[in-house]
Protein backbone atom coordinates (compact mmCIF):
# COMPACT_ATOMS: atom_id res chain seq x y z
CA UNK A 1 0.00 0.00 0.00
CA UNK A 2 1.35 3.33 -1.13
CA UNK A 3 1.04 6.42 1.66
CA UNK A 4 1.04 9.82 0.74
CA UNK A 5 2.62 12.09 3.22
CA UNK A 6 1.65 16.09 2.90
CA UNK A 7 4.03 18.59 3.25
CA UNK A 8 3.74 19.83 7.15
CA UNK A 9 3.67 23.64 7.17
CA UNK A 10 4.62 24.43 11.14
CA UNK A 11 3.57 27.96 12.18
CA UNK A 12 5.21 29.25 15.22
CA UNK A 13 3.23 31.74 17.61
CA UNK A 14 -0.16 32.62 17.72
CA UNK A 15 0.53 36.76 17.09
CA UNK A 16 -0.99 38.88 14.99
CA UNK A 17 1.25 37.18 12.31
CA UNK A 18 0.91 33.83 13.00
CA UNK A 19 -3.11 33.68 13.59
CA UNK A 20 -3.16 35.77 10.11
CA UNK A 21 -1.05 33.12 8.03
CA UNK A 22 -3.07 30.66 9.39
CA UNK A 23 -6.01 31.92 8.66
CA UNK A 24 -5.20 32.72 5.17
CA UNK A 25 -3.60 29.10 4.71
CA UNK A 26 -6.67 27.76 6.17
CA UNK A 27 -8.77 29.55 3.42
CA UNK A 28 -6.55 29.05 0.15
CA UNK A 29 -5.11 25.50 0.78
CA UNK A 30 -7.29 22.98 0.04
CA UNK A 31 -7.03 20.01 3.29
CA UNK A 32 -5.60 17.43 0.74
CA UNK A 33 -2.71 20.43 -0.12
CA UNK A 34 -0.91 20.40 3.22
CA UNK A 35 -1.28 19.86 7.17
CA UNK A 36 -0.76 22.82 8.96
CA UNK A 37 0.64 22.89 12.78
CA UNK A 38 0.23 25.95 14.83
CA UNK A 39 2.64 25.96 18.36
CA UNK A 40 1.46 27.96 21.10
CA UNK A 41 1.28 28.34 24.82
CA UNK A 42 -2.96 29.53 24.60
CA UNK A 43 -5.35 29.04 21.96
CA UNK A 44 -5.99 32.28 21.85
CA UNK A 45 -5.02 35.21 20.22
CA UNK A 46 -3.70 38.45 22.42
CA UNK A 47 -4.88 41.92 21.24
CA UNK A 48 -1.66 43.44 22.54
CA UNK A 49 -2.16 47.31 21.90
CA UNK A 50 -5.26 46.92 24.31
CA UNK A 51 -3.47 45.59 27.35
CA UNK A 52 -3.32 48.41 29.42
CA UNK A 53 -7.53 48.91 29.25
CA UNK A 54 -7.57 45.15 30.93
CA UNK A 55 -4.94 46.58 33.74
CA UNK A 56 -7.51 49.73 34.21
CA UNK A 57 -10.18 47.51 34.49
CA UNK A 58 -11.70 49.27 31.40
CA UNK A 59 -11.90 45.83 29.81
CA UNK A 60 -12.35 42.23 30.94
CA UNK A 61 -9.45 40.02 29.79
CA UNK A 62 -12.08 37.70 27.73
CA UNK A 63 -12.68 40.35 25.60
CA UNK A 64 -9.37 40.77 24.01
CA UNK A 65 -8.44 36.84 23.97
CA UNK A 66 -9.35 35.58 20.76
CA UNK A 67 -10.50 32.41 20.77
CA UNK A 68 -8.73 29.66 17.55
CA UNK A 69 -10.95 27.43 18.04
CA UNK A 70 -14.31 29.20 17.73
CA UNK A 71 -14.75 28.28 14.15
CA UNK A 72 -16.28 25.17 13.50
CA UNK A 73 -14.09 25.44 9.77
CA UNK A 74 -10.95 25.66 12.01
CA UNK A 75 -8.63 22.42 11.25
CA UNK A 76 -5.21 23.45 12.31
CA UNK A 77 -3.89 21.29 14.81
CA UNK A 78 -2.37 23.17 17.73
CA UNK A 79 0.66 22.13 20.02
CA UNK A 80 -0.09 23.48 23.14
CA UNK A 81 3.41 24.88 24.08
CA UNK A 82 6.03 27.10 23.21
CA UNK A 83 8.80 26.73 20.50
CA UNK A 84 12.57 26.09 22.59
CA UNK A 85 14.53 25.59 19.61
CA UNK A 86 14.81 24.70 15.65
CA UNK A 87 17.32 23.29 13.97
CA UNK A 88 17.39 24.45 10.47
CA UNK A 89 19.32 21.58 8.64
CA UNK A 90 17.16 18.30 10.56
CA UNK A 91 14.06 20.33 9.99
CA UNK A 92 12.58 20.03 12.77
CA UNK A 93 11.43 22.36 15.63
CA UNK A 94 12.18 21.23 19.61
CA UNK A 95 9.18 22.25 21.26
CA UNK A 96 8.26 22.37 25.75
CA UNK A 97 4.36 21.71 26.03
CA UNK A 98 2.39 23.11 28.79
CA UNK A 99 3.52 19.70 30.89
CA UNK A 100 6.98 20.72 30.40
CA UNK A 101 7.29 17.87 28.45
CA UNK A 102 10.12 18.23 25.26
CA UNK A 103 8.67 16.90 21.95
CA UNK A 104 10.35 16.89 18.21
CA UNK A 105 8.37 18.59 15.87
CA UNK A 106 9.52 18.38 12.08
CA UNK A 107 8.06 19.91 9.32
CA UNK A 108 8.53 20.71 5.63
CA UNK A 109 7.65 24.57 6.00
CA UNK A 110 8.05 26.64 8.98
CA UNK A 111 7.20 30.36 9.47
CA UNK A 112 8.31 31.43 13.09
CA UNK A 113 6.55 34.21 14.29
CA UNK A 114 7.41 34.03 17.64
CA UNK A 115 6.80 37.60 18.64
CA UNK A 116 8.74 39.23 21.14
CA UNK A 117 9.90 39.09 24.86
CA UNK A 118 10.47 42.22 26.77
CA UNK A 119 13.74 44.01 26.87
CA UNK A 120 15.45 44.45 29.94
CA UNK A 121 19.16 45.35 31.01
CA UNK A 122 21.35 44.14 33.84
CA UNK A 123 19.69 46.26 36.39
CA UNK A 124 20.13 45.02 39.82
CA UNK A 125 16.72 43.80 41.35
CA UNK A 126 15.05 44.59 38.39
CA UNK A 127 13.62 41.14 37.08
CA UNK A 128 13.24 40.39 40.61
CA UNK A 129 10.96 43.69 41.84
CA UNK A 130 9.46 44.56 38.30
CA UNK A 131 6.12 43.81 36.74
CA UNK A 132 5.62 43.63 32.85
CA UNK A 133 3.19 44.76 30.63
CA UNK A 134 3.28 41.57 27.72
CA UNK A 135 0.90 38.99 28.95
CA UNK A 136 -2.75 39.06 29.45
CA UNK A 137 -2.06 37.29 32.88
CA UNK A 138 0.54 40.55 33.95
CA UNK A 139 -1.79 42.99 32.68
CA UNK A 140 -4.69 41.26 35.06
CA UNK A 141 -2.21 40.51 37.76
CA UNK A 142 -1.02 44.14 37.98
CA UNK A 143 -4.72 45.66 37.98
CA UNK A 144 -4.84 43.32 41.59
CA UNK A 145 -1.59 44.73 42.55
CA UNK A 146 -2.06 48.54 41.97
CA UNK A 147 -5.57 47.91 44.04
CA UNK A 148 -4.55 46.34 46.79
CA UNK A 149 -1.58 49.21 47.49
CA UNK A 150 -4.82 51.32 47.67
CA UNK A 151 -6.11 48.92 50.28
CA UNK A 152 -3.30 48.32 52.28
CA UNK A 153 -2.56 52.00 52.53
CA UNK A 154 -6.05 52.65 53.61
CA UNK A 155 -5.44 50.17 56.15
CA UNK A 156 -1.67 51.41 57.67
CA UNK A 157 -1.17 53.80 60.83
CA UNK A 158 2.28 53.95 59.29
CA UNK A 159 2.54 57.47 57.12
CA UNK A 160 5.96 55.79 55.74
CA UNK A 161 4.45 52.89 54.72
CA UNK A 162 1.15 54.51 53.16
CA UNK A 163 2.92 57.11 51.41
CA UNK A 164 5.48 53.98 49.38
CA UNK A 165 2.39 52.01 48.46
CA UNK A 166 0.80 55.17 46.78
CA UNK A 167 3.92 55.83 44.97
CA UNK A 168 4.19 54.15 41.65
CA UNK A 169 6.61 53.92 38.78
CA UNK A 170 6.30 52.97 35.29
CA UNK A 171 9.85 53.10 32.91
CA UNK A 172 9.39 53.28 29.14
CA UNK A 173 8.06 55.83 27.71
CA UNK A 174 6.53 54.44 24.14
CA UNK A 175 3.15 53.33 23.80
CA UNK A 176 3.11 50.35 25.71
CA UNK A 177 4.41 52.79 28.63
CA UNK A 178 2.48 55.66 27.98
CA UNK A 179 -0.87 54.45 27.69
CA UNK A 180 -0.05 52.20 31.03
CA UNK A 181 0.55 54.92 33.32
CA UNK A 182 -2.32 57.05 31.90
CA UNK A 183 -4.76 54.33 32.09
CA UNK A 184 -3.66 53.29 35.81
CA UNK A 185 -3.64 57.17 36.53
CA UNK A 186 -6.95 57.08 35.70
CA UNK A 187 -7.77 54.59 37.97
CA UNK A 188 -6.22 55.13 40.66
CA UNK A 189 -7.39 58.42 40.75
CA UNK A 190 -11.07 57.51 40.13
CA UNK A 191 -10.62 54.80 42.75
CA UNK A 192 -9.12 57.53 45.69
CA UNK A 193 -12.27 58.89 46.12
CA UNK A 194 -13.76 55.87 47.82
CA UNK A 195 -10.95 55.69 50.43
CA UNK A 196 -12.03 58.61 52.97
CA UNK A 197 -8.86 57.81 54.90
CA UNK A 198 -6.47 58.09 51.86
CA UNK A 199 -5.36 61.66 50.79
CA UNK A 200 -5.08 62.57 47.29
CA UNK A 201 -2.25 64.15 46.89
CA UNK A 202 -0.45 61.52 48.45
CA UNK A 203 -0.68 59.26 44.92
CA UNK A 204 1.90 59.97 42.90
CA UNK A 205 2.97 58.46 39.52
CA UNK A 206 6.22 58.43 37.43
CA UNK A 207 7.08 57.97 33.83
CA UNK A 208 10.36 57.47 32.94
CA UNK A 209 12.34 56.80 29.90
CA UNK A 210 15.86 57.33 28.73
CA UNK A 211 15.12 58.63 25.79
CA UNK A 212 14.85 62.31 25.43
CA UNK A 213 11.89 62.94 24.30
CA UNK A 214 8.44 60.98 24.82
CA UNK A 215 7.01 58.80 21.96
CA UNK A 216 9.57 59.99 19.19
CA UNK A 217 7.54 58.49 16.73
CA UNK A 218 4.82 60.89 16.69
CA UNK A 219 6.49 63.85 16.21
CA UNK A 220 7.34 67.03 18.25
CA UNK A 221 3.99 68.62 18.50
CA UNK A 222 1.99 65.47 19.35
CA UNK A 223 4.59 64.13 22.06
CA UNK A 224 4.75 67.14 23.53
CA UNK A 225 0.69 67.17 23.59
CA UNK A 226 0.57 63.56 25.05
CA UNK A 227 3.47 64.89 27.65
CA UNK A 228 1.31 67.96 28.87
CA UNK A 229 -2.08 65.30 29.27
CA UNK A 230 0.17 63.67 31.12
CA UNK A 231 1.10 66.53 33.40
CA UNK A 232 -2.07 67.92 33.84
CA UNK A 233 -3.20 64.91 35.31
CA UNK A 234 -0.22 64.63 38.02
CA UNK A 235 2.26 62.24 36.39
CA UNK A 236 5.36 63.10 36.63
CA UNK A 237 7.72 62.27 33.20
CA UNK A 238 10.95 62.14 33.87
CA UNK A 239 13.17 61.81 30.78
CA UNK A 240 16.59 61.10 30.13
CA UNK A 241 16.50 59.34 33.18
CA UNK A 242 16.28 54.92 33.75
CA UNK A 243 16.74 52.95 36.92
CA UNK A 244 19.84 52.28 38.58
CA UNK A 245 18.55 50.15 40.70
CA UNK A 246 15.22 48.22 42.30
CA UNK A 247 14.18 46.81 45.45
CA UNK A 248 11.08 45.18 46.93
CA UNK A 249 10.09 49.00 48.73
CA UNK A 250 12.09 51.51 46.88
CA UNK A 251 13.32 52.11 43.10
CA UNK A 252 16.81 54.28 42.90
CA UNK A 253 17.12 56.63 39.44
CA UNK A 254 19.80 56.99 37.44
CA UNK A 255 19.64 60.80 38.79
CA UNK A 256 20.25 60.05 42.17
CA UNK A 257 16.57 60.33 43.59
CA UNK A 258 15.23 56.95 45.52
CA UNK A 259 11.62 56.93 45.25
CA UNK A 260 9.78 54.74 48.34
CA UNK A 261 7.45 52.06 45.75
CA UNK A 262 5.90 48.86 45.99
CA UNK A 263 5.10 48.97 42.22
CA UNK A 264 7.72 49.29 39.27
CA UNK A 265 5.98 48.33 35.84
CA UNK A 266 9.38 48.10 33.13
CA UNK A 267 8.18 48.43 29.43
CA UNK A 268 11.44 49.90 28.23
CA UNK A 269 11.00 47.96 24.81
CA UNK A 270 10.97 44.65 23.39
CA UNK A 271 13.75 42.35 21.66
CA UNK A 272 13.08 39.29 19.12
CA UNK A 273 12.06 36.04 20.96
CA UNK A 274 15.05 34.24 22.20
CA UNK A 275 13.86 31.64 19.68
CA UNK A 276 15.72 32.99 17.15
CA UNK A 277 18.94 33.06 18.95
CA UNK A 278 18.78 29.16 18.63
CA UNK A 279 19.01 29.24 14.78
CA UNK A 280 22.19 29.81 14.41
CA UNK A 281 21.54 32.32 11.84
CA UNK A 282 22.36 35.94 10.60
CA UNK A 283 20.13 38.79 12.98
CA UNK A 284 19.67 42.37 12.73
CA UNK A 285 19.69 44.01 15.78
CA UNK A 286 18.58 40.19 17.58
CA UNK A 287 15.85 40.15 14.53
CA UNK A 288 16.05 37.58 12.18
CA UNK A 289 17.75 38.82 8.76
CA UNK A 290 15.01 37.78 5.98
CA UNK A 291 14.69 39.03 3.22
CA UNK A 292 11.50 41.48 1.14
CA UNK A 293 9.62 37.94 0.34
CA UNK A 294 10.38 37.04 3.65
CA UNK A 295 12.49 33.75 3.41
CA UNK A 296 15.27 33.03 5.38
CA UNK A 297 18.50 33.23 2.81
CA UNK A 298 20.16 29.58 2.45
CA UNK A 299 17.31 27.79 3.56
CA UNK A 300 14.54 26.54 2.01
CA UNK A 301 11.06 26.57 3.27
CA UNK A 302 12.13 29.18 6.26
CA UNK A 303 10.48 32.32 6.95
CA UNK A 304 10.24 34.81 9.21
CA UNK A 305 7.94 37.63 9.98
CA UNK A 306 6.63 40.04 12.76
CA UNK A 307 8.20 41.08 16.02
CA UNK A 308 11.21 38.74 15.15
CA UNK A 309 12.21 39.30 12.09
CA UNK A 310 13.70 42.38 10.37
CA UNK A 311 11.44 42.56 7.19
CA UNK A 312 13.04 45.17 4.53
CA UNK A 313 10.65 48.29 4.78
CA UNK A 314 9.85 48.81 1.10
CA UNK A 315 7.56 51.40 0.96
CA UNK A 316 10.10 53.70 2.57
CA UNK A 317 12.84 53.13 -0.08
CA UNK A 318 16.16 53.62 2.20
CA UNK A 319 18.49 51.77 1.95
CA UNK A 320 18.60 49.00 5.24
CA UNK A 321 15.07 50.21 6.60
CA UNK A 322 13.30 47.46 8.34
CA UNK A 323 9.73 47.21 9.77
CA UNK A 324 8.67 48.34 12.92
CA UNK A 325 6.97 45.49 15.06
CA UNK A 326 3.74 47.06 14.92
CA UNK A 327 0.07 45.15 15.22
CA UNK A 328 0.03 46.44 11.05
CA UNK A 329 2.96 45.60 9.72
CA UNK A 330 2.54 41.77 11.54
CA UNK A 331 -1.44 41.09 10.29
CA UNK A 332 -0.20 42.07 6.37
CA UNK A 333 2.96 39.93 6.74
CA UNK A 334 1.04 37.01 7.79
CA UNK A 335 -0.92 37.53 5.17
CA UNK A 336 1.71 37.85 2.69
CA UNK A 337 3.57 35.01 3.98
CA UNK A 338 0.91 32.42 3.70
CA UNK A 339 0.61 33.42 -0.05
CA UNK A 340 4.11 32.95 -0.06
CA UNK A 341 4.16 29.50 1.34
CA UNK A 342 1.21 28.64 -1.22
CA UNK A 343 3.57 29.73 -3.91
CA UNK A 344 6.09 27.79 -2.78
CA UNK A 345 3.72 24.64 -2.43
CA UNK A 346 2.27 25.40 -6.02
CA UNK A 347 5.82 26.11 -7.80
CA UNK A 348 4.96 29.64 -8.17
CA UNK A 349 6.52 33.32 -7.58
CA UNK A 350 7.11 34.72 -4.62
CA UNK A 351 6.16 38.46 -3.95
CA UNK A 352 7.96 40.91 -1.50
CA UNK A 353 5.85 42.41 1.39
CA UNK A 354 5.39 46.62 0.49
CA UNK A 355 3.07 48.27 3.02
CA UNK A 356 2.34 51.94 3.78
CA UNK A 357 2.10 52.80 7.57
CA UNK A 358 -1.09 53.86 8.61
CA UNK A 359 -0.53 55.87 10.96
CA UNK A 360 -0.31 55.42 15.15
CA UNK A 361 -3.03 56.12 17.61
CA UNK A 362 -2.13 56.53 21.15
CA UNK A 363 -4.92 56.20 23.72
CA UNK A 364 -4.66 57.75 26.86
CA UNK A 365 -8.28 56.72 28.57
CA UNK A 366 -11.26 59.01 28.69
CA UNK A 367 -11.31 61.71 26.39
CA UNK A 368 -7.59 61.98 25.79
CA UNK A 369 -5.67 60.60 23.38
CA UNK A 370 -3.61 61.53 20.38
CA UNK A 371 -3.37 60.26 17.12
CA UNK A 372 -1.59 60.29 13.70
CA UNK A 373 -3.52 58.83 10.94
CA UNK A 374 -1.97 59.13 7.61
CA UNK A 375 0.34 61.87 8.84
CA UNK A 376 -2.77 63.69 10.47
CA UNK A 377 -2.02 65.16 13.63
CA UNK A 378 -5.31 65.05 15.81
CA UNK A 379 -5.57 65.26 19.45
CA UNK A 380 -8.84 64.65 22.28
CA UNK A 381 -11.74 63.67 21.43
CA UNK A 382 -11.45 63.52 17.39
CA UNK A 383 -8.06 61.13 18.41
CA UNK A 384 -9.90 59.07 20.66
CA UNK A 385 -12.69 58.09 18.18
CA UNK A 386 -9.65 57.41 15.45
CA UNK A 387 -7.82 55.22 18.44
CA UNK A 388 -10.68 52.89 19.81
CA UNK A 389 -12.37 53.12 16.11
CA UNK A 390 -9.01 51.69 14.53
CA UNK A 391 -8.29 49.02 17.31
CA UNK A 392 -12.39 48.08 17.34
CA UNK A 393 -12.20 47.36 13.58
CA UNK A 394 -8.67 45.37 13.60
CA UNK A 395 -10.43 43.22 16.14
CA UNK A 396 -10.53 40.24 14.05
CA UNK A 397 -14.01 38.34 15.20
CA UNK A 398 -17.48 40.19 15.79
CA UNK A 399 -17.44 38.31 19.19
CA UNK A 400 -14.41 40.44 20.54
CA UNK A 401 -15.67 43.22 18.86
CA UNK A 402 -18.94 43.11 20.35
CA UNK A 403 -17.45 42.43 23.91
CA UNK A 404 -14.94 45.77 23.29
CA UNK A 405 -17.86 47.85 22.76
CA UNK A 406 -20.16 46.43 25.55
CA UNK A 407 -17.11 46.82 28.08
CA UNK A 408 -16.17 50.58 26.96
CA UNK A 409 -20.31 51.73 26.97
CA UNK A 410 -20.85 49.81 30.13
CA UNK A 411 -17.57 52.17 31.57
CA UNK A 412 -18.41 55.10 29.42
CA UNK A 413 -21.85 54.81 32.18
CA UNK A 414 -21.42 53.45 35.17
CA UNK A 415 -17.26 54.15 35.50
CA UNK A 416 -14.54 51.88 37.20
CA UNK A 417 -14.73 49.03 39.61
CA UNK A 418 -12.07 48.34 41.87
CA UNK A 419 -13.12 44.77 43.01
CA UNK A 420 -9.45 42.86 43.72
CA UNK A 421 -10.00 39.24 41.95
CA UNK A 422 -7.15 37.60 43.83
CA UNK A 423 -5.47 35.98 40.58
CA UNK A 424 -2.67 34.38 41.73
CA UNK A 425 -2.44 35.55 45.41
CA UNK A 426 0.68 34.98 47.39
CA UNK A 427 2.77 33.73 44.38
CA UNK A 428 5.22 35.91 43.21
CA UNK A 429 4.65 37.48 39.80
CA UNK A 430 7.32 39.67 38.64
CA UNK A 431 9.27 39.92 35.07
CA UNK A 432 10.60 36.64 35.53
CA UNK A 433 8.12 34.92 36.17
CA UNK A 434 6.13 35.42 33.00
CA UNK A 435 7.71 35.39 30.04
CA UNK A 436 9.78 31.98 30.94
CA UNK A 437 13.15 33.54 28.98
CA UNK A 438 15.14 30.88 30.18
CA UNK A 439 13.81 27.90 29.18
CA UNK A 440 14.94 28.35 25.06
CA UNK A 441 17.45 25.71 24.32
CA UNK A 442 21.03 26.51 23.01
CA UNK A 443 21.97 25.81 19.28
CA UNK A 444 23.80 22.89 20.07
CA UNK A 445 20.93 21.60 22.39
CA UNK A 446 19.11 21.79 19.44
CA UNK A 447 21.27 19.71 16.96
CA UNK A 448 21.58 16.83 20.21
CA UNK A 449 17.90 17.11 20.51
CA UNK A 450 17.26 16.41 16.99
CA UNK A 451 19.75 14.60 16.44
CA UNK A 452 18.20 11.99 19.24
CA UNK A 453 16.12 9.23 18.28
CA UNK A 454 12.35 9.26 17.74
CA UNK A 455 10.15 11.49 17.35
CA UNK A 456 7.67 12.07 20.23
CA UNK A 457 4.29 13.52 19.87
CA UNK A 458 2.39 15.58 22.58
C-alpha cells in the first residue's frame, strides 16, 4: 500500500502574524494540499495594543483573547506549548508543552513568528521587583496589585508605609508605557475617592524613559501634547532618566533620587524572541535577517515575519530600513507570507511584502488621546474616536468586537470598579516569572535534541 505524506507547514506563535497566516492558509489550501501545525502556549489570540484597558479595568481580559478554536471550519492542529529551539538543517522544531514535556516537531515549512519578549538590562533587582506589561495574565495581575496598594494604605497607621504604596513607577516611555501609566492614573485616581482615609495628593505616579523625548515616533507637536495630558493629570515624566537600581520598597534613578514604591511596571522595549537566537543564523539588531519575500537566505522553506524578524521596509525606499513590530505591519505579513508559502507549495513566484504605515493612535483613557492617521495630527476627542475606532475594527471576530464595545459603553456609564480578583495571590509574579526567557534551548541543544532518536508527539 502506497502512503502519501503532505508537506507539514509548522507555524510558530499565535501573534498577529501567525493567527493571520493561518487563517489565510486555512482559506486558500485545500485540506488534501498540506497539514498545517500551529505551536502555542494559549489558543488564543492576544490583542496586545489593548493591554493596558484590561490593567484599568476598562476591559475584561475575555474580551481581548481571541478564541482559535471558535470556528467550527478551524482544522489546524495546535501544540499546546512554546517553541525552545529549531534546527534548520534536521528540519525540525524542539518544542516544551504546557507539561513541560520536550517533543520533536519536524516539518517541511516553517514560518516562526514568535513575537517578542520584553527588553530588559542588567539592572540590579530589576527582574526580581518589576512587573511587565506583555501577557494578558501581567496585565490582570497588575490591575490586583495597583488595588490592593490602595487597600493596604487605607489600612496602615504607618505614614511611611502609606505614602510607598501610593507611589508608583512605570519606565518606558513608548506606547506600551504611555498608555499604562495614563490608564492606571486614571484609575487610581477615580478609585481615591472611595478611600475617605487616603489623601489625594499623596498618589503619585512616574514615567520614565531614557530617551529624550516621549514617543519619538509621533512627532514634536503630538509628544509634547501627550506629555502635557500627562502633566495635567499629576504624572510626573521624567526623561533622560532609567533605573539604577530596584528593590522590593524603593526604586533608585539613574539621577540620584530613591523613590519609596511597591510597584515598578518596566516596558522599556521589546527584543526578538530568544527563539531565534537558537538558529544559528544571521540577525539584525537580535531580529532575524530575511529578506522582502520574507524567506530566510540559504534555507529553504524558512520564513520569518513580525516582532522577530527584520522585514526590509519597502515602501520607505532607504536603503537598510526594516519594519517596525507594529500590530500592522505583523497582520499584512502574515498575510503575505501564507501566499508565499502557497507559492512555494504550487511552484509559483514569490512576492515581497510593500506596506504603507497607517498611521499610530495613542490612547490615553477618557477623552484623551492623540493620534496620527496618515500623517494627520489630531488630538482629544477627534483622536480618541480614530484610536478605539481603529483598534475596534482590527479586532478580528465580531465576538471580541462586540465584547470591546459592551465593556467601553458599560464604563463610558457606570465608570470603574475596583473589586481585587485575587489571581494568583501569594505567588510571586514579577518579570521573571512570565515570560519563561530561560527555558529556550542553546543551538547545540538543538542539533543533540534532533539529532536523538524518535520522534515524540504531545
Amino acid at each position: 500500500m502506497n502512503t502519501v505524506t503532505r508537506p507539514r507547514i509548522l507555524v510558530v506563535g499565535a501573534g498577529f502574524a501567525g493567527v493571520e497566516c493561518v487563517r489565510r492558509l486555512e482559506r486558500k489550501l485545500a485540506p488534501t494540499e498540506a497539514d498545517v501545525t500551529l505551536v502555542t502556549p494559549y489558543s488564543y489570540q492576544l490583542y496586545l495594543p489593548l493591554l493596558p484597558q484590561v490593567a484599568s479595568g476598562v476591559l475584561t481580559p475575555q474580551s481581548i483573547a481571541l478564541s482559535l478554536r471558535r470556528s467550527k471550519k478551524y482544522r489546524t492542529r495546535i501544540i499546546p506549548g512554546g517553541a525552545i529551539g529549531v534546527d534548520l538543517k534536521a528540519k525540525v522544531c524542539v518544542v516544551r508543552t504546557i507539561t513541560d514535556k520536550i517533543v520533536n516537531e519536524p516539518y517541511d515549512y516553517i514560518v516562526l513568528a514568535p513575537g517578542s519578549v520584553t527588553r530588559t538590562f542588567d539592572i540590579p533587582g530589576l527582574t526580581d521587583h518589576a512587573f511587565g506589561m506583555k501577557t494578558l495574565a501581567e496585565a490582570a495581575y497588575i490591575r490586583d496589585h495597583v488595588i490592593s496598594q490602595l487597600d493596604l494604605a487605607d489600612a496602615s497607621d504607618d505614614p511611611a508605609e502609606r505614602a510607598a504604596r501610593l507611589q508608583f513607577v512605570v519606565v518606558g516611555g513608548g506606547y506600551a508605557g504611555t498608555e499604562t501609566a495614563a490608564c492606571l492614573q486614571r484609575l487610581t485616581h477615580a478609585a481615591v475617592q472611595r478611600y475617605p482615609r487616603l489623601d489625594p495628593g499623596l498618589i503619585r505616579w512616574h514615567l520614565i524613559d531614557i530617551a529624550p523625548k516621549l514617543m519619538p515616533e509621533l512627532g514634536e507637536k503630538l509628544g509634547r501634547s501627550a506629555q502635557e495630558i500627562l502633566g495635567r493629570r499629576g504624572i510626573e515624566v521624567s526623561l533622560g532618566v532609567s533605573i539604577e537600581k530596584a528593590g522590593p520598597e524603593e526604586v533608585t534613578f539613574t539621577d540620584g533620587r530613591v523613590v519609596p514604591t511597591h510597584t515598578l511596571i518596566w516596558t522599556a522595549g521589546v527584543v526578538a524572541s530568544p527563539l531565534i537566537a537558537t538558529l544559528g543564523a544571521e540577525t539584525v539588531r537580535g531580529r532575524l535577517a530575511v529578506t522582502a519575500e520574507m524567506t530566510l537566505p540559504g534555507h529553504d522553506g524558512v520564513f520569518a515575519l513580525g516582532d522577530a524578524a527584520a522585514v526590509p521596509d519597502e515602501a520607505k525606499g532607504e536603503p537598510g530600513a526594516v519594519c517596525p513590530p507594529t500590530a500592522q505591519h505583523a497582520m499584512r505579513q502574515g498575510r503575505k507570507v501564507a501566499d508565499n508559502v502557497i507559492a512555494t507549495l504550487r511552484g509559483g513566484p514569490l512576492t515581497p511584502y510593500v506596506h504603507r504605515d497607517l498611521g499610530l493612535v495613542v490612547d490615553l483613557g477618557g477623552k484623551d488621546a492623540v493620534s496620527k492617521p496618515l500623517g494627520v495630527e489630531l488630538r482629544g476627542i477627534p483622536a480618541q474616536a480614530v484610536a478605539r475606532g481603529y483598534h475596534w475594527s482590527a479586532l478580528r471576530t465580531n465576538v471580541a468586537k462586540a465584547r470591546v464595545m459592551t465593556n467601553w459603553l458599560l464604563n463610558a456609564v457606570a465608570g470603574d470598579d475596583f473589586v481585587r480578583t485575587g489571581f494568583q495571590a501569594r505567588k510571586p509574579a514579577r518579570l521573571k516569572d512570565f515570560e519563561f526567557t530561560d527555558a529556550y534551548l542553546t543551538p547545540e541543544q538543538v542539533r543533540a535534541r534532533a539529532e536523538g532518536t524518535g520522534v515524540e508527539r504531545p
